[in-house]
ModelCIF file with pLDDT and N, C-alpha, C, O atoms, coordinates in Angstrom:
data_MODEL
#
_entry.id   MODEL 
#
_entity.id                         1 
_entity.type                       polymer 
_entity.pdbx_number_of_molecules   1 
#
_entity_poly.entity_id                      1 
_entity_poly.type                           'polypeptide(L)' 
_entity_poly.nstd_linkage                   no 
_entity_poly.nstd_monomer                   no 
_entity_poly.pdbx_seq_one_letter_code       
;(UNK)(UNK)(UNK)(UNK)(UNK)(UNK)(UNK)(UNK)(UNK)(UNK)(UNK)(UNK)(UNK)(UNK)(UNK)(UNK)
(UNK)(UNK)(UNK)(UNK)(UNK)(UNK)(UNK)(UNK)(UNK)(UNK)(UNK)(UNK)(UNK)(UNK)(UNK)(UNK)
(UNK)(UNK)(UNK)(UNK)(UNK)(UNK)(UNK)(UNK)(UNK)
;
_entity_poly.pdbx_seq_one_letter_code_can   XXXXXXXXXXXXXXXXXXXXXXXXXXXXXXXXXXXXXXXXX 
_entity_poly.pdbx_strand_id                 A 
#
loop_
_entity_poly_seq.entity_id 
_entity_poly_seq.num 
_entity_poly_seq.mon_id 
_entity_poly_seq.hetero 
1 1  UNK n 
1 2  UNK n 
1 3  UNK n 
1 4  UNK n 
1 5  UNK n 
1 6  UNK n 
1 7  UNK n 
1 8  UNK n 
1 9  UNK n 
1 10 UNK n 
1 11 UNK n 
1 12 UNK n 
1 13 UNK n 
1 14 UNK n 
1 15 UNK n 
1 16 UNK n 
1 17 UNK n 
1 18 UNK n 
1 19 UNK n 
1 20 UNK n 
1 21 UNK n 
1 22 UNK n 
1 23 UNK n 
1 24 UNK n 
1 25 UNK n 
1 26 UNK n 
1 27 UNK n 
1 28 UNK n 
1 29 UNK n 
1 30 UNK n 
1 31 UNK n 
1 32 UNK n 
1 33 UNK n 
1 34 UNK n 
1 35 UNK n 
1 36 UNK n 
1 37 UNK n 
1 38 UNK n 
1 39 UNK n 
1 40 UNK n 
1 41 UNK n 
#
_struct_asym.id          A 
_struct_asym.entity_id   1 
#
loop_
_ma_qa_metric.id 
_ma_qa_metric.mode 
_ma_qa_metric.name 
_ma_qa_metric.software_group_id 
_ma_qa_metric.type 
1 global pLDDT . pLDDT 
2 local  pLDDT . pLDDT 
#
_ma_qa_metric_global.metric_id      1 
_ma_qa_metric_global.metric_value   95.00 
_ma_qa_metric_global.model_id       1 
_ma_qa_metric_global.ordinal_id     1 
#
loop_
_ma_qa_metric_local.label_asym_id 
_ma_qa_metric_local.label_comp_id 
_ma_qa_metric_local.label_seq_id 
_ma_qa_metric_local.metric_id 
_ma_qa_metric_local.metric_value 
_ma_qa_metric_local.model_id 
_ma_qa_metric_local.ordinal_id 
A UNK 1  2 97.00 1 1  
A UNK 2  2 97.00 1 2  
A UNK 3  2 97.00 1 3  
A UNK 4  2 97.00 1 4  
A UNK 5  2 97.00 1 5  
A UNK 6  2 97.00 1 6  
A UNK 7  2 96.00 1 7  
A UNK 8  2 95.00 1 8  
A UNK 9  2 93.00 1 9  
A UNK 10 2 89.00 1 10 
A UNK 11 2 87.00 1 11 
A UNK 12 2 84.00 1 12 
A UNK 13 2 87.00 1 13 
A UNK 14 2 91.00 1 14 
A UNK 15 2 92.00 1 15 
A UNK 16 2 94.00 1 16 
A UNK 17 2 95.00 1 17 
A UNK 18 2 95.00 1 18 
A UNK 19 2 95.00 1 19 
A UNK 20 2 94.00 1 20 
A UNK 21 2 96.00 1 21 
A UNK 22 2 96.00 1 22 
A UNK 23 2 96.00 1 23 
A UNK 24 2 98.00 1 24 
A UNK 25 2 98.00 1 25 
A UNK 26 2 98.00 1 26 
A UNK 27 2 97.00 1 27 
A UNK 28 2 97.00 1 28 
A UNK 29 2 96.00 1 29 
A UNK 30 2 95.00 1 30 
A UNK 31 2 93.00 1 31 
A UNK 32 2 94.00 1 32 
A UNK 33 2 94.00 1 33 
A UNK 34 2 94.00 1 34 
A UNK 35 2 96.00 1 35 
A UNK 36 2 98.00 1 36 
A UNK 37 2 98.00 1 37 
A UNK 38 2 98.00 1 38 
A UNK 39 2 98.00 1 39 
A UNK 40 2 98.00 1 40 
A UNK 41 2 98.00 1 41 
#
loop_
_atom_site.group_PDB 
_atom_site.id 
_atom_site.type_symbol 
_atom_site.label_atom_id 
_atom_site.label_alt_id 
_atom_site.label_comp_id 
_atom_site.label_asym_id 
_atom_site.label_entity_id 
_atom_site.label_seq_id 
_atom_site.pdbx_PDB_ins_code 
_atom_site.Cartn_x 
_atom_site.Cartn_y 
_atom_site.Cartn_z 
_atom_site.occupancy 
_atom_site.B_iso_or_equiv 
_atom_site.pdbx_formal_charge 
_atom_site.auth_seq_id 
_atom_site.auth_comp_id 
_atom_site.auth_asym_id 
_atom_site.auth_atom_id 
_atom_site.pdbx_PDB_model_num 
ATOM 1   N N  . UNK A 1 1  ? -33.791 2.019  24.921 1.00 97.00 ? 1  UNK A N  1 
ATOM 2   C CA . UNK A 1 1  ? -33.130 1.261  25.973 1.00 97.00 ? 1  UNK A CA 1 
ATOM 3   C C  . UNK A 1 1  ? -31.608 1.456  25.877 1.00 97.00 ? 1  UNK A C  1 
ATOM 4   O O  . UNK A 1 1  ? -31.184 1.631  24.735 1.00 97.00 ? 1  UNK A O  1 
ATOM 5   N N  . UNK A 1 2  ? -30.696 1.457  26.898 1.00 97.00 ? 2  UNK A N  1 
ATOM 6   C CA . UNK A 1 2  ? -29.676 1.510  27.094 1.00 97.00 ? 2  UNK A CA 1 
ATOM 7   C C  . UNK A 1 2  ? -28.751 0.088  26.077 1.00 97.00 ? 2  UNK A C  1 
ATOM 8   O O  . UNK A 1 2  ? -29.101 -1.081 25.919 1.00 97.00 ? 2  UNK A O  1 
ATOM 9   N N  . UNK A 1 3  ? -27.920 0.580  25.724 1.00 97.00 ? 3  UNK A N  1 
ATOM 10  C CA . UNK A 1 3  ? -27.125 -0.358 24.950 1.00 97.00 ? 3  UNK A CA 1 
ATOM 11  C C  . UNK A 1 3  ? -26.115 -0.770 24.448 1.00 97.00 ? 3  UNK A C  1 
ATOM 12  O O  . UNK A 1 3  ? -25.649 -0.025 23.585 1.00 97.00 ? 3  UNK A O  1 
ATOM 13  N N  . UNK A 1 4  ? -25.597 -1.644 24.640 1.00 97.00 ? 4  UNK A N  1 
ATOM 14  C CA . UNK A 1 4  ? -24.263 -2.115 25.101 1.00 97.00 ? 4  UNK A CA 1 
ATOM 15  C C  . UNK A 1 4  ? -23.105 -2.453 23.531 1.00 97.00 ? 4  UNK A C  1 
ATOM 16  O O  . UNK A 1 4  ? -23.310 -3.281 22.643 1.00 97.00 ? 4  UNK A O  1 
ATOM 17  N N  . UNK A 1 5  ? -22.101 -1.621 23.642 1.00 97.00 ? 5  UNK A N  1 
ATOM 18  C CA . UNK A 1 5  ? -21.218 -1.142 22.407 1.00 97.00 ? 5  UNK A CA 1 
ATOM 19  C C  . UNK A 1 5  ? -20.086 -2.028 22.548 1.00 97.00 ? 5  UNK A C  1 
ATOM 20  O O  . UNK A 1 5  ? -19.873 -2.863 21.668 1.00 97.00 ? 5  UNK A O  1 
ATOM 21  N N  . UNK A 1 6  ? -19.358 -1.941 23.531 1.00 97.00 ? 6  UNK A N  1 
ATOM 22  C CA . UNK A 1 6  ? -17.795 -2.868 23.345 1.00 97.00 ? 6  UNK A CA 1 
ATOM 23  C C  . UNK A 1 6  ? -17.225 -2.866 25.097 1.00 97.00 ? 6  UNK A C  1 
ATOM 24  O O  . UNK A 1 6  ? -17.510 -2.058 25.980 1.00 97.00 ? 6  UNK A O  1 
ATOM 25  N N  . UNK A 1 7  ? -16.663 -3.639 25.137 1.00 96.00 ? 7  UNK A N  1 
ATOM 26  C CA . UNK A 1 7  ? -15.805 -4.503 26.276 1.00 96.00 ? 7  UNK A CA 1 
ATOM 27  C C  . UNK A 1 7  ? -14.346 -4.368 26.104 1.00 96.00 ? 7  UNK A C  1 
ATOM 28  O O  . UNK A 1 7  ? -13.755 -3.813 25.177 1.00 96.00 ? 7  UNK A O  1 
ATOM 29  N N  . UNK A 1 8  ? -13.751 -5.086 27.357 1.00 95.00 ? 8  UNK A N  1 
ATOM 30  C CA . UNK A 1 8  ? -12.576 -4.893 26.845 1.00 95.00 ? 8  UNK A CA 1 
ATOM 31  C C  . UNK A 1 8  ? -11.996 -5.453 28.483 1.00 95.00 ? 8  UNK A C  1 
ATOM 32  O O  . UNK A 1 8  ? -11.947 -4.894 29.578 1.00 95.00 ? 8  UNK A O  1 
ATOM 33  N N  . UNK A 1 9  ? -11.565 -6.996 27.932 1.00 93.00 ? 9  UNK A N  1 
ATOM 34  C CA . UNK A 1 9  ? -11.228 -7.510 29.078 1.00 93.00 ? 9  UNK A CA 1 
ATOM 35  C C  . UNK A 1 9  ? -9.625  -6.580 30.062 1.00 93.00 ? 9  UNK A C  1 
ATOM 36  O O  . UNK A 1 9  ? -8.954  -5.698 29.524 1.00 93.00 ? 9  UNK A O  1 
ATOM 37  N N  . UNK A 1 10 ? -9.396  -7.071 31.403 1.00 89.00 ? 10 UNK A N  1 
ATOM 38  C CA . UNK A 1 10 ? -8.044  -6.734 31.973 1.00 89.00 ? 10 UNK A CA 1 
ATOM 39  C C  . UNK A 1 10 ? -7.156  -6.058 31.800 1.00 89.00 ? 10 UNK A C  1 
ATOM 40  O O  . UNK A 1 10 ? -6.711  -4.959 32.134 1.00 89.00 ? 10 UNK A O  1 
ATOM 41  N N  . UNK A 1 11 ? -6.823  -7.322 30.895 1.00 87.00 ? 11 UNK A N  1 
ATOM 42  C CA . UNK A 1 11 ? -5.607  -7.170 30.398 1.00 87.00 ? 11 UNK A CA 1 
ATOM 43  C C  . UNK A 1 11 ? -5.445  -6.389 29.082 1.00 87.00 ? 11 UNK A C  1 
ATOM 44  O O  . UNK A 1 11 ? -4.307  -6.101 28.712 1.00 87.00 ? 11 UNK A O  1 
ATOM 45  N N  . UNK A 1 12 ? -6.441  -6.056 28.407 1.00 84.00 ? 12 UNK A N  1 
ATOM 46  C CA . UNK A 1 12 ? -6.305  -5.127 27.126 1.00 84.00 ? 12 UNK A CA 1 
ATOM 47  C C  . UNK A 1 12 ? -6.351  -5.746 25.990 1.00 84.00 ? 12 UNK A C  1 
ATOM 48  O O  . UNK A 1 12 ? -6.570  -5.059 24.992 1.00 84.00 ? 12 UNK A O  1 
ATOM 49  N N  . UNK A 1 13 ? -6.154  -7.224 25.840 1.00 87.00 ? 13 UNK A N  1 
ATOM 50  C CA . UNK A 1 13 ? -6.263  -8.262 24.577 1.00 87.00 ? 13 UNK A CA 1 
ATOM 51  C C  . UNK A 1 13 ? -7.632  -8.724 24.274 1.00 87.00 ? 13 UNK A C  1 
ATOM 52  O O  . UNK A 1 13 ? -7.560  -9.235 23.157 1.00 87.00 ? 13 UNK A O  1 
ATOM 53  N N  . UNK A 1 14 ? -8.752  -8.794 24.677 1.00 91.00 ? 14 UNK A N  1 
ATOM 54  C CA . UNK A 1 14 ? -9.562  -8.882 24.745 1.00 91.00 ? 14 UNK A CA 1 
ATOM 55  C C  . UNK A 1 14 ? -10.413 -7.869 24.189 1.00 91.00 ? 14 UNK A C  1 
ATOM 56  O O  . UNK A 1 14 ? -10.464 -6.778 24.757 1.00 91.00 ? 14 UNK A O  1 
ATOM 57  N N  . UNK A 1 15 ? -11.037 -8.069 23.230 1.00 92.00 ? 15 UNK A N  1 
ATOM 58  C CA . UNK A 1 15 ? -12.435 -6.796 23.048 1.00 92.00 ? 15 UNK A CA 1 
ATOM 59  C C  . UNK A 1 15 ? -13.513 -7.390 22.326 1.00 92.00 ? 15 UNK A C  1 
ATOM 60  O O  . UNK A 1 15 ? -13.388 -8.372 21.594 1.00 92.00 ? 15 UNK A O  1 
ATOM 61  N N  . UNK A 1 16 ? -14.599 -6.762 22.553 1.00 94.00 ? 16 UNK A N  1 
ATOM 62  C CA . UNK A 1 16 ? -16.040 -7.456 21.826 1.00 94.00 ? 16 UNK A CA 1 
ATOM 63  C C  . UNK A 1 16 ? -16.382 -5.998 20.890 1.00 94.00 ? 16 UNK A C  1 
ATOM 64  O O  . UNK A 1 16 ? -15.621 -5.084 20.572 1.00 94.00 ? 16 UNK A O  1 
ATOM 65  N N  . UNK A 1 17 ? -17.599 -6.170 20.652 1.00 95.00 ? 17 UNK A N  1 
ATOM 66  C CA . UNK A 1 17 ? -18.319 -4.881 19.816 1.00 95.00 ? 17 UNK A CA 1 
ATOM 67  C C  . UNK A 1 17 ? -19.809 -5.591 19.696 1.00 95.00 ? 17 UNK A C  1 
ATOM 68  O O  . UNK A 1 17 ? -20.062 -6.795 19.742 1.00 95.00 ? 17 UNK A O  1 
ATOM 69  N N  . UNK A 1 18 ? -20.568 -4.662 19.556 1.00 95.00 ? 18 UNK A N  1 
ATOM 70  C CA . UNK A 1 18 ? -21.948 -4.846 19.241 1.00 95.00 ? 18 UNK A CA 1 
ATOM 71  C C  . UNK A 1 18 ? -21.823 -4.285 17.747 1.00 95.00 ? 18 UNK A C  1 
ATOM 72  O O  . UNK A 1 18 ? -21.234 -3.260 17.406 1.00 95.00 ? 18 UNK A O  1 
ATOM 73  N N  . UNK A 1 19 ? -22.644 -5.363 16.778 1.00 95.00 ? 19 UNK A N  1 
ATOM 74  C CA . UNK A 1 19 ? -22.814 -5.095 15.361 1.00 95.00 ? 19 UNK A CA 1 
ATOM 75  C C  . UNK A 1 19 ? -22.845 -3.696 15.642 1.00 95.00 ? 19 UNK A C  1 
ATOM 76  O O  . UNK A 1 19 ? -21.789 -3.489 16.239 1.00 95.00 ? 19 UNK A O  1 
ATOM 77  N N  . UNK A 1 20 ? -23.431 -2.690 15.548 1.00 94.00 ? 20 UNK A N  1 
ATOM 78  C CA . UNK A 1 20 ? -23.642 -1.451 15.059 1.00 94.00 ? 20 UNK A CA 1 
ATOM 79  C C  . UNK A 1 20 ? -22.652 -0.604 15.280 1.00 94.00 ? 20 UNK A C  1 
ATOM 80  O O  . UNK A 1 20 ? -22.664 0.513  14.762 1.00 94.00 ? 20 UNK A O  1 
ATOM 81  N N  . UNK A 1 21 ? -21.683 -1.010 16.061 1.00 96.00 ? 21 UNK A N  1 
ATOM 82  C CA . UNK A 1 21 ? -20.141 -0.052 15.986 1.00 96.00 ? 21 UNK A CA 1 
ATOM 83  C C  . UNK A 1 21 ? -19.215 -0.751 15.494 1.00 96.00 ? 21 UNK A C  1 
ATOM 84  O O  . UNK A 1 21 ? -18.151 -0.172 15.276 1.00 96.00 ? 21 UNK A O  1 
ATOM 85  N N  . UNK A 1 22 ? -19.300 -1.808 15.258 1.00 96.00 ? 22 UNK A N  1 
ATOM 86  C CA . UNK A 1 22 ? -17.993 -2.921 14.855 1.00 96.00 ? 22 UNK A CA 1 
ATOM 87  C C  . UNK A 1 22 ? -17.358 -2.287 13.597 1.00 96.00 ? 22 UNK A C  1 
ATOM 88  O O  . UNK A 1 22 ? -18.043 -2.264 12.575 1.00 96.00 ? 22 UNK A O  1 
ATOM 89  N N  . UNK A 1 23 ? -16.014 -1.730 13.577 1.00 96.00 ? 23 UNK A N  1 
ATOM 90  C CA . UNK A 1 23 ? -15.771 -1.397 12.372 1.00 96.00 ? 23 UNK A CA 1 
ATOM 91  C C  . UNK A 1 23 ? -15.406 0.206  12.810 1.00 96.00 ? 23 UNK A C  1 
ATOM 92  O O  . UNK A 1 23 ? -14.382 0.875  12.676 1.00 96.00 ? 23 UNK A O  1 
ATOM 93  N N  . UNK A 1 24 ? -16.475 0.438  13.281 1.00 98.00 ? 24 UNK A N  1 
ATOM 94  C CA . UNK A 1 24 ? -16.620 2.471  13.660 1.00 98.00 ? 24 UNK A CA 1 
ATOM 95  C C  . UNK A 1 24 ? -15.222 2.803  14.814 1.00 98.00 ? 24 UNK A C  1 
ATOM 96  O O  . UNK A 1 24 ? -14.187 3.465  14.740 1.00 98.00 ? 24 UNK A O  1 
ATOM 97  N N  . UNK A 1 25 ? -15.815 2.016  15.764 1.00 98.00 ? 25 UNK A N  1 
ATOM 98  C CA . UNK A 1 25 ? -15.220 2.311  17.202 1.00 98.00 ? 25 UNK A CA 1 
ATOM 99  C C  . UNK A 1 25 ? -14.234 1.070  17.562 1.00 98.00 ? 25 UNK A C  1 
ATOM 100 O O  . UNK A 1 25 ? -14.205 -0.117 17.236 1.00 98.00 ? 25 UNK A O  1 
ATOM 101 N N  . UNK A 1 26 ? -13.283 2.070  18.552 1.00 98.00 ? 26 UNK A N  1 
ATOM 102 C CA . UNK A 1 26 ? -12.397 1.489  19.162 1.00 98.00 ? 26 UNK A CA 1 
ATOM 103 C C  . UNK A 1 26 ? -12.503 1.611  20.781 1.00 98.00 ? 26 UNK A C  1 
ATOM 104 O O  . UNK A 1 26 ? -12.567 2.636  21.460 1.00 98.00 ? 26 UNK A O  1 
ATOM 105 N N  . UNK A 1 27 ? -12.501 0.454  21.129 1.00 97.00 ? 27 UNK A N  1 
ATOM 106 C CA . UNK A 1 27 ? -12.033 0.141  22.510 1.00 97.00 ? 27 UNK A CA 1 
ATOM 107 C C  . UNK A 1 27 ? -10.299 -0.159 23.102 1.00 97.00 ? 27 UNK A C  1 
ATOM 108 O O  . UNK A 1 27 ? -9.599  -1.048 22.615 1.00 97.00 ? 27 UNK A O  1 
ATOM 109 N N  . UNK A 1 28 ? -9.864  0.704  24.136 1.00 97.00 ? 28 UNK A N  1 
ATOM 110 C CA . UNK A 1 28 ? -8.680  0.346  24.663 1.00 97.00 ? 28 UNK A CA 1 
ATOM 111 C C  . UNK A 1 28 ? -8.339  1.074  25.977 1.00 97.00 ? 28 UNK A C  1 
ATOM 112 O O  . UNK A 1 28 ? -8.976  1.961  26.543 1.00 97.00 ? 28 UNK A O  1 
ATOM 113 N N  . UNK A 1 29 ? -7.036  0.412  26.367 1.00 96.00 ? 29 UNK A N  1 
ATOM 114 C CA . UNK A 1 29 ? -7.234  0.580  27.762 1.00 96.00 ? 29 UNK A CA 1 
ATOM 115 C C  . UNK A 1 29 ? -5.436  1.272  27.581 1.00 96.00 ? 29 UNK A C  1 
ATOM 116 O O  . UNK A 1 29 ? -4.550  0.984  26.776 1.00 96.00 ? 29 UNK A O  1 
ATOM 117 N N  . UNK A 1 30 ? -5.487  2.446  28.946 1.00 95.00 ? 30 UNK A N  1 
ATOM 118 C CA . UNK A 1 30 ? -4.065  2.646  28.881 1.00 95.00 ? 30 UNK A CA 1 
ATOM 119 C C  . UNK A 1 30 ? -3.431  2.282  30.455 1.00 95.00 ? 30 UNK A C  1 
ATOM 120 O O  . UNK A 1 30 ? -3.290  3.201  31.261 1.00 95.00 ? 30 UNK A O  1 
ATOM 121 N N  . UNK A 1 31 ? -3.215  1.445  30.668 1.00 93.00 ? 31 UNK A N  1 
ATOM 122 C CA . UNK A 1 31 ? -2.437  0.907  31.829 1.00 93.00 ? 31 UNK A CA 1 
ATOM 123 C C  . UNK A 1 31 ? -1.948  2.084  32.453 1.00 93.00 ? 31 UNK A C  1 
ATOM 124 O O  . UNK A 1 31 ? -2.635  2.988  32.928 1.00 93.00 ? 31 UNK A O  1 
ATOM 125 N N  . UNK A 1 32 ? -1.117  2.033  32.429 1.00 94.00 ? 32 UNK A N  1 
ATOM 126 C CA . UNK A 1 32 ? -0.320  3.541  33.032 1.00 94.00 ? 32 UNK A CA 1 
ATOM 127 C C  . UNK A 1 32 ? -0.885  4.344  33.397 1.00 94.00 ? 32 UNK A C  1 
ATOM 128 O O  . UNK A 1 32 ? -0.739  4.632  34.585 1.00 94.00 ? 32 UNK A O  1 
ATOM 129 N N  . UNK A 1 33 ? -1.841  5.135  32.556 1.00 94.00 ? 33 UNK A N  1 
ATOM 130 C CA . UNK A 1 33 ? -3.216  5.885  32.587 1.00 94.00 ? 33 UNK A CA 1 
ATOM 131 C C  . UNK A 1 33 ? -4.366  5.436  33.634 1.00 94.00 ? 33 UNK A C  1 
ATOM 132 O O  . UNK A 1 33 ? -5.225  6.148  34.153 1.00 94.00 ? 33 UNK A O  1 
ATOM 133 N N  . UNK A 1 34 ? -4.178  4.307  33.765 1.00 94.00 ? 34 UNK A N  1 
ATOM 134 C CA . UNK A 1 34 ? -5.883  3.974  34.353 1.00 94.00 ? 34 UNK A CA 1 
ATOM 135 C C  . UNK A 1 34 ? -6.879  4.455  33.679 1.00 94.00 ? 34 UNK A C  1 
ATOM 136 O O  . UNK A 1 34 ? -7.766  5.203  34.090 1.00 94.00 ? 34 UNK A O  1 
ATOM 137 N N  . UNK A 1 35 ? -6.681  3.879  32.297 1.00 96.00 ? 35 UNK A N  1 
ATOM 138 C CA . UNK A 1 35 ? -8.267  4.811  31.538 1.00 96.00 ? 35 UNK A CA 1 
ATOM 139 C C  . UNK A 1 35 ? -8.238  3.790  30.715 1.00 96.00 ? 35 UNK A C  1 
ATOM 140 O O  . UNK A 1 35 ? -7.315  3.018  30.455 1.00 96.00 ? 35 UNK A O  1 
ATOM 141 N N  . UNK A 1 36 ? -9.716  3.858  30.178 1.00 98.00 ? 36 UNK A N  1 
ATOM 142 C CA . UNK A 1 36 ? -10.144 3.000  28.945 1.00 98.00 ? 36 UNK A CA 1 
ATOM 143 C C  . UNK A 1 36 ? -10.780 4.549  28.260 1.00 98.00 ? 36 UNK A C  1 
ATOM 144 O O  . UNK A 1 36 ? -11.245 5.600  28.700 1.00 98.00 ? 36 UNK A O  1 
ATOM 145 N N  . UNK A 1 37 ? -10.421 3.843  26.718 1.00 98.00 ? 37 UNK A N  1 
ATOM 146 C CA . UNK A 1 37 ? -11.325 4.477  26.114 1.00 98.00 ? 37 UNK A CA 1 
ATOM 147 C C  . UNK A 1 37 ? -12.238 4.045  25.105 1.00 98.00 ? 37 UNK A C  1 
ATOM 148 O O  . UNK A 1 37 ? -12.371 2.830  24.961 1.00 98.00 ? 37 UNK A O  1 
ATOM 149 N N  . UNK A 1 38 ? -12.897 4.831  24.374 1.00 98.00 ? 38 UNK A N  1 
ATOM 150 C CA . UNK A 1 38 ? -13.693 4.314  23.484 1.00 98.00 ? 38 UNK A CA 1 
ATOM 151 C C  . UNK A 1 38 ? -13.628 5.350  22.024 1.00 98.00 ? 38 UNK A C  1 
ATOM 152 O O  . UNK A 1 38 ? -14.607 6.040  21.740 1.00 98.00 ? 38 UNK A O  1 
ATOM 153 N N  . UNK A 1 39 ? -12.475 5.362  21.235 1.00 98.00 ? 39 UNK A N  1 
ATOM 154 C CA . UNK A 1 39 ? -12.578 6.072  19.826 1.00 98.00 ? 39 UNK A CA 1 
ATOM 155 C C  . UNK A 1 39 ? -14.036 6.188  19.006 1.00 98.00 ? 39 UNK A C  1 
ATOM 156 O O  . UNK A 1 39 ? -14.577 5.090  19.131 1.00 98.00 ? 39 UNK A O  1 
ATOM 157 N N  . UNK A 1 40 ? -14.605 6.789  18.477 1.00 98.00 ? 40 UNK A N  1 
ATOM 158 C CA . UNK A 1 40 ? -15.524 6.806  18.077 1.00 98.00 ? 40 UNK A CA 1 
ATOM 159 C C  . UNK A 1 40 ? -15.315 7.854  16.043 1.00 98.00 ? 40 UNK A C  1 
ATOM 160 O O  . UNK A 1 40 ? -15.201 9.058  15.814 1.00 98.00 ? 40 UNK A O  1 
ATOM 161 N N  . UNK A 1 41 ? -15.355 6.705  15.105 1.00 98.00 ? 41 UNK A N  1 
ATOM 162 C CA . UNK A 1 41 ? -14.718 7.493  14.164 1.00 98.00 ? 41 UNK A CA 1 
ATOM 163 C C  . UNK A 1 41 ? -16.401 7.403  12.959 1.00 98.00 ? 41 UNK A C  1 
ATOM 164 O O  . UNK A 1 41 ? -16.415 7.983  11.874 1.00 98.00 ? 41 UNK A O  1 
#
């Protein structure tokens, strides 16, 4: 099943994680950019 990793409210202060990446991955957003991303280490 499809499954849900990290969030990341508006404004960019905001982020969640699902246990199994918490720690691994990064969520962020670049304003300027119009992009979110998702680091994956």
């Amino acid at each position: 099943e499809r499954e849900g990793l990290s969030c990341v409210h508006r404004s960019g202060g905001t982020t969640d994680y699902s246990s199994s990446v918490q720690g691994r991955f990064t969520i962020s957003r670049d304003k300027a950019k119009h992009t979110v991303y998702l680091q994956m280490n």
